[in-house]
Protein backbone atom coordinates (compact mmCIF):
# COMPACT_ATOMS: atom_id res chain seq x y z
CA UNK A 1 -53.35 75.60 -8.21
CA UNK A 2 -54.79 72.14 -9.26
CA UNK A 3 -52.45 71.67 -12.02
CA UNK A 4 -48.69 72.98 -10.26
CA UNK A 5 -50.12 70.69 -7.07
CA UNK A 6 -49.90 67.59 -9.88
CA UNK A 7 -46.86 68.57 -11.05
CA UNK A 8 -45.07 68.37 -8.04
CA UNK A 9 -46.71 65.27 -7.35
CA UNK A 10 -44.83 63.89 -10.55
CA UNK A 11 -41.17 65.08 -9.47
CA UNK A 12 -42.06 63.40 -6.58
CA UNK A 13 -43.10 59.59 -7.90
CA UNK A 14 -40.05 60.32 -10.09
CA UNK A 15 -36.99 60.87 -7.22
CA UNK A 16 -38.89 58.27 -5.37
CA UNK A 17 -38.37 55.84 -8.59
CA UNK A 18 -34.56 56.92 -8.80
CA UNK A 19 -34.28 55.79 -5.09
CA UNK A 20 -35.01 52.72 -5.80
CA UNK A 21 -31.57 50.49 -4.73
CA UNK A 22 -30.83 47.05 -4.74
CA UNK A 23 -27.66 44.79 -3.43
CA UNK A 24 -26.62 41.52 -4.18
CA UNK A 25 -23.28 40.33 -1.90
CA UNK A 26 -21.79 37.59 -1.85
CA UNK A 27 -19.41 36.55 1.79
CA UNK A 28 -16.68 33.96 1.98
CA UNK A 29 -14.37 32.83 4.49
CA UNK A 30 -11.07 31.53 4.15
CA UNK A 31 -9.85 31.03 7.74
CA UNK A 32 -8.75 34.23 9.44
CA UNK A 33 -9.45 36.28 5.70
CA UNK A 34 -12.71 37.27 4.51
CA UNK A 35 -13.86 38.28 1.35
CA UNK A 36 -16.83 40.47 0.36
CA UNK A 37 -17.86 40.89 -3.48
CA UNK A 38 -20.75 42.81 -3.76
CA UNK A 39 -23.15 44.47 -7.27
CA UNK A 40 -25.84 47.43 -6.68
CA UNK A 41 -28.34 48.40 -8.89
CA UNK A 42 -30.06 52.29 -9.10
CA UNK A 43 -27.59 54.14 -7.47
CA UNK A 44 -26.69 57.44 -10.28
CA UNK A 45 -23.42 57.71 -8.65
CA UNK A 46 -22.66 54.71 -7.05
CA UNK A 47 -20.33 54.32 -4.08
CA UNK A 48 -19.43 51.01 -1.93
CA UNK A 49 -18.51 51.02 1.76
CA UNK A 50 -17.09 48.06 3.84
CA UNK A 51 -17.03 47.75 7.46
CA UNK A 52 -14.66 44.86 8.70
CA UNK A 53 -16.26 44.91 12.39
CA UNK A 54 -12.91 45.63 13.95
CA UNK A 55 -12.78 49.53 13.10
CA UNK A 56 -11.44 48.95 9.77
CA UNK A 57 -12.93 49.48 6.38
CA UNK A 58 -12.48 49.19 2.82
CA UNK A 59 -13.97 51.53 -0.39
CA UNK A 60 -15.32 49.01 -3.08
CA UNK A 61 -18.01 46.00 -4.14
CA UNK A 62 -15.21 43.58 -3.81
CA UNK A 63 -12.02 43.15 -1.22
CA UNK A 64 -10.38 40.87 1.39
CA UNK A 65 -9.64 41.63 4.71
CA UNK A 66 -6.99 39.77 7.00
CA UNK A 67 -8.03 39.60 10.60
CA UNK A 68 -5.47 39.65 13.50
CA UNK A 69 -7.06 39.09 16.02
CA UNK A 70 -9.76 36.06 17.15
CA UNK A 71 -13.16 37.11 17.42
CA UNK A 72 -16.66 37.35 16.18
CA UNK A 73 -16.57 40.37 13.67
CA UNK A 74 -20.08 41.78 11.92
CA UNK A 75 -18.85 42.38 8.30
CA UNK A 76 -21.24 45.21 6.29
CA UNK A 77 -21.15 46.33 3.06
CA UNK A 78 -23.05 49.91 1.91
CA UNK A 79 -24.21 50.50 -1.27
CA UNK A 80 -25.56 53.94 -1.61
CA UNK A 81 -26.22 56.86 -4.36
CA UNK A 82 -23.58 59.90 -3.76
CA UNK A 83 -26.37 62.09 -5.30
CA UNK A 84 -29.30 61.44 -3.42
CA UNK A 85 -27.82 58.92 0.23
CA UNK A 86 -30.67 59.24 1.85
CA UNK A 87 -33.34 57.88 -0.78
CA UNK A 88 -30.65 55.24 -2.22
CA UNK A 89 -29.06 53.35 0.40
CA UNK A 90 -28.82 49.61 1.32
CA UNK A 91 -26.69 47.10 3.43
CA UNK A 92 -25.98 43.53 3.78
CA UNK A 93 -24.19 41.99 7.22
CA UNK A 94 -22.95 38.60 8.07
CA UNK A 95 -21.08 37.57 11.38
CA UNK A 96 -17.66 35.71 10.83
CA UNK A 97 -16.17 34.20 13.62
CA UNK A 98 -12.52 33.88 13.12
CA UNK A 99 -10.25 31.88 15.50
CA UNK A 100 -10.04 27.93 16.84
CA UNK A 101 -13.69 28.50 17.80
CA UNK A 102 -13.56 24.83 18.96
CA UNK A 103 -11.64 23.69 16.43
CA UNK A 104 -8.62 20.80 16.68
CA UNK A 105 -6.55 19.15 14.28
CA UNK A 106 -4.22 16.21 14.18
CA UNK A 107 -1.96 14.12 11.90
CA UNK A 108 -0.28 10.68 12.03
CA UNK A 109 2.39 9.88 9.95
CA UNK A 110 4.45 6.99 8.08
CA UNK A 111 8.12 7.77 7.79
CA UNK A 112 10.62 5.44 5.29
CA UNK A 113 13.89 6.64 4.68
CA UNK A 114 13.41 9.91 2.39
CA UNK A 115 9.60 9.22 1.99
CA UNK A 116 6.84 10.78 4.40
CA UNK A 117 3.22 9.98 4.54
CA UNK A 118 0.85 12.28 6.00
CA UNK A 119 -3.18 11.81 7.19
CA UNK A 120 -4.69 14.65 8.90
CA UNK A 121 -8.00 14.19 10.98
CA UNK A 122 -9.96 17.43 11.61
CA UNK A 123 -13.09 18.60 13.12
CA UNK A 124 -15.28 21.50 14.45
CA UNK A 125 -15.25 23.22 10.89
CA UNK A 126 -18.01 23.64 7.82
CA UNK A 127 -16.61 22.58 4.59
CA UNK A 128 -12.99 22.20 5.65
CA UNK A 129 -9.56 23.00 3.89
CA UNK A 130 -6.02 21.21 4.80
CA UNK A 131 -2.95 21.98 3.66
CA UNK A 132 0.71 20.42 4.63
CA UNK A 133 3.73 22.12 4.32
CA UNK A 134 6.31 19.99 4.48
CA UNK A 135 9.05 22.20 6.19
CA UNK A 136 11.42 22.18 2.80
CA UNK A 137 9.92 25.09 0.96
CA UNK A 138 6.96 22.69 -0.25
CA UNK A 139 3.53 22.25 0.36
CA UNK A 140 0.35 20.11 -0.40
CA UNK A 141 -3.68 21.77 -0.41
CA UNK A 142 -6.74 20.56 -0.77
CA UNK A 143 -6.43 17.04 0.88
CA UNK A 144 -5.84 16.05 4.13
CA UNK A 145 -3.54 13.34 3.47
CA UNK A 146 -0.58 13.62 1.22
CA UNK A 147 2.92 11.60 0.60
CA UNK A 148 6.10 13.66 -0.20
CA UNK A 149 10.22 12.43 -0.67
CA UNK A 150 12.57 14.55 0.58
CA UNK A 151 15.44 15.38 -1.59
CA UNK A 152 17.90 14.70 1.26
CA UNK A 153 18.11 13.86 4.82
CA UNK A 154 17.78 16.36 7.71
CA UNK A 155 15.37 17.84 10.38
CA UNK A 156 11.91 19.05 9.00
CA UNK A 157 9.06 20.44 10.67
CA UNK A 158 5.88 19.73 9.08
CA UNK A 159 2.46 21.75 9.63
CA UNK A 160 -0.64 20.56 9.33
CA UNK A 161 -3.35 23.17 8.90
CA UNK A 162 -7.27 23.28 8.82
CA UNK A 163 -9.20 26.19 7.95
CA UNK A 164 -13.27 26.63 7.41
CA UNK A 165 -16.20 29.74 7.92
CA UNK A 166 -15.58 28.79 11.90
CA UNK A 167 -11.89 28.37 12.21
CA UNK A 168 -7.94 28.15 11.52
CA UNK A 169 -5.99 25.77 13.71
CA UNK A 170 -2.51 24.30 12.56
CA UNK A 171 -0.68 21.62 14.36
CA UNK A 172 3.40 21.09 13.85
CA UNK A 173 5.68 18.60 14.93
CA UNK A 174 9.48 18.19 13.61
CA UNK A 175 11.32 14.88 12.64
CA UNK A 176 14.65 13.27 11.84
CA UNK A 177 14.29 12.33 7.85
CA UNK A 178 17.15 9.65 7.22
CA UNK A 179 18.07 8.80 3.50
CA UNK A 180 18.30 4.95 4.07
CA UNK A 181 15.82 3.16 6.26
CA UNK A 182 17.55 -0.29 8.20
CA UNK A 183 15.02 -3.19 7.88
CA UNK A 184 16.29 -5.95 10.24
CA UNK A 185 13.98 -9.70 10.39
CA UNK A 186 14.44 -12.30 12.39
CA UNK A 187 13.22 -16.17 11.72
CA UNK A 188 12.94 -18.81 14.20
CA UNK A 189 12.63 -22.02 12.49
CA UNK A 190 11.22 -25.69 14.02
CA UNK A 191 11.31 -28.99 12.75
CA UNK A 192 9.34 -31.71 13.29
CA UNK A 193 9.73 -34.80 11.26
CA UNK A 194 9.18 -33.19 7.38
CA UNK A 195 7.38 -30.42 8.23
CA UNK A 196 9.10 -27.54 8.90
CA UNK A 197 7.45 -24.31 10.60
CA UNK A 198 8.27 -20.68 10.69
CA UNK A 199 7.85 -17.50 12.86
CA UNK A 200 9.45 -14.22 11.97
CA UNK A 201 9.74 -10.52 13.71
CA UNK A 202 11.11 -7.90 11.45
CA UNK A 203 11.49 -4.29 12.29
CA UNK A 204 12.10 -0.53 10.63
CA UNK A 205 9.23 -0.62 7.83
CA UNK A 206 6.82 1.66 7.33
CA UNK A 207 4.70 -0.35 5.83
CA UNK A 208 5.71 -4.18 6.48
CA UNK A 209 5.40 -7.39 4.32
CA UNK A 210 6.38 -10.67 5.13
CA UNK A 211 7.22 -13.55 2.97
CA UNK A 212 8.14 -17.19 3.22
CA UNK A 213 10.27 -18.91 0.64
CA UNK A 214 9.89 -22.69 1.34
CA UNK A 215 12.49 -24.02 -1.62
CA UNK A 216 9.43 -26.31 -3.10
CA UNK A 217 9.06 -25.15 -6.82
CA UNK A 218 6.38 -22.53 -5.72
CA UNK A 219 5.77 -19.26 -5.18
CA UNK A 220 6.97 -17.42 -2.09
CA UNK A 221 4.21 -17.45 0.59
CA UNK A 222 3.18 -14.19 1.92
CA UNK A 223 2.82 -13.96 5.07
CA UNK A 224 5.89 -13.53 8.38
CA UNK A 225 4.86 -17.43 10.24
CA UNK A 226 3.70 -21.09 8.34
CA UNK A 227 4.37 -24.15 7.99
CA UNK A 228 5.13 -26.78 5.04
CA UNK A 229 5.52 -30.49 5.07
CA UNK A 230 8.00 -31.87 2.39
CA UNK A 231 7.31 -35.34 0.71
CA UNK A 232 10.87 -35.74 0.01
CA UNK A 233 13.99 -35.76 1.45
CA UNK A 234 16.38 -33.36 0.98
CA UNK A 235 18.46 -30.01 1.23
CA UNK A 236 16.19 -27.29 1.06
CA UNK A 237 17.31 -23.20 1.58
CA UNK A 238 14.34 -22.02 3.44
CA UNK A 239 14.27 -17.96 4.08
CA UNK A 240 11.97 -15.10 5.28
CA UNK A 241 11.57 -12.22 4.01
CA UNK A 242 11.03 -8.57 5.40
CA UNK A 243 10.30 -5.47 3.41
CA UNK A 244 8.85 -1.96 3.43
CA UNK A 245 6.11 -1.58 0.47
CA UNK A 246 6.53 2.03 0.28
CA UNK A 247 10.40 1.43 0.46
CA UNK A 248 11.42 -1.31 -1.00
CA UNK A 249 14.95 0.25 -2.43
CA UNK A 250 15.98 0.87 1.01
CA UNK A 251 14.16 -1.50 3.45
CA UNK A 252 14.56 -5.07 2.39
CA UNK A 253 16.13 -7.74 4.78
CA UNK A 254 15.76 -11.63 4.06
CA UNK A 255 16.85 -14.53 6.94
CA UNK A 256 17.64 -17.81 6.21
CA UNK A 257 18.57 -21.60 7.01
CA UNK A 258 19.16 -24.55 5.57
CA UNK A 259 17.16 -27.42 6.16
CA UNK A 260 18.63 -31.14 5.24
CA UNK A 261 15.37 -33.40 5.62
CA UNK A 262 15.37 -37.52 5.52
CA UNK A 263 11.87 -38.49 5.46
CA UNK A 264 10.73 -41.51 6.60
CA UNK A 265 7.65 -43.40 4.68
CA UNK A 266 6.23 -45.92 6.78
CA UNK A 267 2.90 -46.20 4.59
CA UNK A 268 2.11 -46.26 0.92
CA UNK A 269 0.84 -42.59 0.10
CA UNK A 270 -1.73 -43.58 -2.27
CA UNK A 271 -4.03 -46.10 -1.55
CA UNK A 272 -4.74 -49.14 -3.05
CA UNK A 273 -6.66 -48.41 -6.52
CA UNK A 274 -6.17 -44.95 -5.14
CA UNK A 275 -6.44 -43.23 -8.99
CA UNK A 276 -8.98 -43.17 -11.14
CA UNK A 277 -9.98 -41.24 -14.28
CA UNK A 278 -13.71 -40.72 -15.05
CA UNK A 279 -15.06 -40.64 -17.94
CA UNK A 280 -12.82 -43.24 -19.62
CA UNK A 281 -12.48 -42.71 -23.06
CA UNK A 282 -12.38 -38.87 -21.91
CA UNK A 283 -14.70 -36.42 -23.46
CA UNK A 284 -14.37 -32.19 -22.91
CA UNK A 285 -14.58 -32.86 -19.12
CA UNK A 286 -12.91 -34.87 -17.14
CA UNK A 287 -12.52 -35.90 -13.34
CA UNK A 288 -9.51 -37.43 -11.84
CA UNK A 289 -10.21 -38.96 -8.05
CA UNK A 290 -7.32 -39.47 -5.56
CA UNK A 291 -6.99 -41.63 -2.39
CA UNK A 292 -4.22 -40.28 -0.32
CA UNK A 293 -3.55 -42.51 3.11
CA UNK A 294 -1.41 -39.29 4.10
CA UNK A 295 -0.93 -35.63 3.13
CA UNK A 296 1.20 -35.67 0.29
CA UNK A 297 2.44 -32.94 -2.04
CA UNK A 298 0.91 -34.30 -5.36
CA UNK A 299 2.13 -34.01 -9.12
CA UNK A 300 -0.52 -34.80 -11.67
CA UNK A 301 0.67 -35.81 -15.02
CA UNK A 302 0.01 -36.57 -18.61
CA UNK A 303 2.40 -39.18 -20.77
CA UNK A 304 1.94 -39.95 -24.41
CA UNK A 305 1.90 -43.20 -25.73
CA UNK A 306 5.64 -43.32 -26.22
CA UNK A 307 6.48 -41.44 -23.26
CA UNK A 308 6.54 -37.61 -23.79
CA UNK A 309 5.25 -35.72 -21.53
CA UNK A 310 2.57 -33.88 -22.39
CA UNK A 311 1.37 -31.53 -19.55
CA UNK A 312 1.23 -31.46 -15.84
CA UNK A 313 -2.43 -31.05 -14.82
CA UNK A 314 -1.88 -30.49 -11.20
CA UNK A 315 0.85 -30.30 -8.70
CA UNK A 316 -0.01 -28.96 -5.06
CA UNK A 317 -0.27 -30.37 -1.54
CA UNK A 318 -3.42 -32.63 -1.00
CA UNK A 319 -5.10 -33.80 2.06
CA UNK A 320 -5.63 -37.25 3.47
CA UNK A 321 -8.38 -39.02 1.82
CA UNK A 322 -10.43 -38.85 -1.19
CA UNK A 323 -10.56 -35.62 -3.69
CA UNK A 324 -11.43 -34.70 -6.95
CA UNK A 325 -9.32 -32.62 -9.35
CA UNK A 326 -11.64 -31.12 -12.65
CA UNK A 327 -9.30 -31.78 -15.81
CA UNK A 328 -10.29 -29.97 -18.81
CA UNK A 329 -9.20 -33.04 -21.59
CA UNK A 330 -11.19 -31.27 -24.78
CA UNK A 331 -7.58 -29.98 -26.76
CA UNK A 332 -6.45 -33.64 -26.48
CA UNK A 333 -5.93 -35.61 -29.75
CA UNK A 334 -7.08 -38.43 -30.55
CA UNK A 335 -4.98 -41.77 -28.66
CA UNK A 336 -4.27 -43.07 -25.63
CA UNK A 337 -2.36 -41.40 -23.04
CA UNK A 338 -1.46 -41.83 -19.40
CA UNK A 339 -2.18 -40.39 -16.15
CA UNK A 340 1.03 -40.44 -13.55
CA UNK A 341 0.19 -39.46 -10.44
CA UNK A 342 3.20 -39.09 -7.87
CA UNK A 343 2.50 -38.42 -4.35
CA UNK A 344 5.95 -38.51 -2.26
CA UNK A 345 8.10 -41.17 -3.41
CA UNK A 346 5.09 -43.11 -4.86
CA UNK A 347 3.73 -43.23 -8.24
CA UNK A 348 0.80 -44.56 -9.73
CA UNK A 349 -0.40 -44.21 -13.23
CA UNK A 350 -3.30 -45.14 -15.68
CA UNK A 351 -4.23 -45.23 -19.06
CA UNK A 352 -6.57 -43.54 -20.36
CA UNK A 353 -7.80 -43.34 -24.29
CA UNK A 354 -9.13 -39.57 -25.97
CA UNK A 355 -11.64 -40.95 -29.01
């Protein structure tokens, strides 16, 4: 009896072993779907069983499930041994909550003739997805901004949607889409003595810049108001200009006057001994120091000894008083040159001698 008594004792250890199961799963949500994949290990004939929550299931370790209706659903997955369910059997669960769930999203948008720009501003969600569809058969993922052009003009409806483990939301709103954007500016312009000042309102861009041509030599000045005082007289074409950055093909307006100046100097502009050059001979570095009795625009100047020009060192607008202007003289040759300043209608110049 001792010896059959260990012998079923053995079979015994050795179903028990077989019983043994094990399940790995791995859950994901992606808004109202939900995915289960899913491995078991000891099972001699395995089988897989998935319970959606919402009287639905699915034969398997791995499968997606749409949900149609909002709720909290308790997903479970069965892994179990056909030959021997009772002694090899094991489940994994996870609650998905599918619906708004106190989610909200919302988008502002830049519109420019053909060209849209979308930015999307979600919340209530873990680890958040957008994605835009455009309303013309296109769509953008995995940002929540995104730009698009239109291939022609119309009526689109764009959606903006946000999806995480909690939620699904998706906002829409439609919009007129016109191929050519109309950019209008306008600039008032004052006078006062030489200085002339401007102050401009432009409308239908996107994405506005201003910028203020004063007819001087320079650069266009960018910004939509200013003001700039001339040292000479004369007929200058001042405009403003008006454009869309993101639209510059289509939304670019420019106004404009002309502005005949007769300026009146009742004072020198530079002062007595008002230009000076230090050190004199010059060595790699040099400083030139002005004494303006007015603002002036100022043209700095180097002459050789027979009167070619050699460079201009500075020309900008300067303030009243004394400044200094660092002049790099070390490519200079050997001689002696001159320095013509010219502030206004007055010059002054010195020599000066490179050893």
């Amino acid at each position: 009896m001792k010896k059959i008594y260990l012998s079923l004792f053995s079979i015994f250890i050795s179903v028990f072993a077989v019983a043994q199961c094990t399940l790995a799963v791995g859950f994901s949500q992606n808004g109202i779907d939900v995915t289960v994949n899913a491995t078991g290990i000891g099972a001699v004939e395995p089988a897989y069983v998935i319970d959606w929550g919402d009287g639905t299931n699915d034969f398997g370790g791995q499968a997606t499930h749409t949900f149609l209706d909002n709720g909290n659903y308790n997903v479970c997955i069965t892994y179990l041994d056909q030959s021997n369910p009772l002694g090899c059997n094991a489940t994994e669960c996870q609650l998905f909550i599918i619906g708004s769930g106190g989610c909200a999203i919302e988008f502002s948008e830049i519109i420019s003739g053909l060209f849209v720009s979308i930015d999307a501003s979600g919340a209530g969600g873990t680890n958040p997805g957008y994605s835009i569809n455009w309303g013309d058969g296109t769509a953008s993922t995995a940002s929540s901004s995104g730009n698009h052009t239109y291939a022609a003009s119309g009526d689109y409806t764009i959606c903006v949607t946000y999806s995480s483990v909690e939620c699904v939301v998706e906002t829409c709103e439609t919009f007129t889409i016109n191929s050519a954007a109309t950019c209008v500016v306008d600039g008032t312009f004052t006078i006062v003595g030489n200085t002339v000042s401007i102050t401009s309102v432009g409308s239908g861009a996107a994405n506005p810049q201003y910028a203020i041509s004063w007819d001087n030599g320079g650069a266009p000045v960018l910004s939509g108001e200013g003001s700039f005082t001339y040292p000479e007289s004369g007929t200058y074409f001042v405009c403003v200009i008006y454009l869309d950055l993101i639209n510059t093909a289509n939304c670019n307006a420019t106004d404009c006057q002309e502005i005949i100046l007769n300026v009146n100097v009742d004072e020198t502009s530079i002062a007595n001994g008002g230009v000076s050059v230090y050190p004199n001979p010059l060595n790699t570095n040099s400083s030139i120091q002005l004494n303006l009795n007015k603002p002036e625009f100022t043209v700095i100047e180097l002459f050789n000894l027979v009167g070619d020009k050699v460079s201009t060192i500075a020309a900008t607008q300067r303030p009243q008083g004394t400044s200094q202007i660092a002049w790099n003289s070390s490519e200079l040759a050997s001689g002696i040159y001159f320095v013509q300043v010219t502030a206004g209608a007055e010059k002054q110049t010195i020599k000066v001698i490179k050893e």
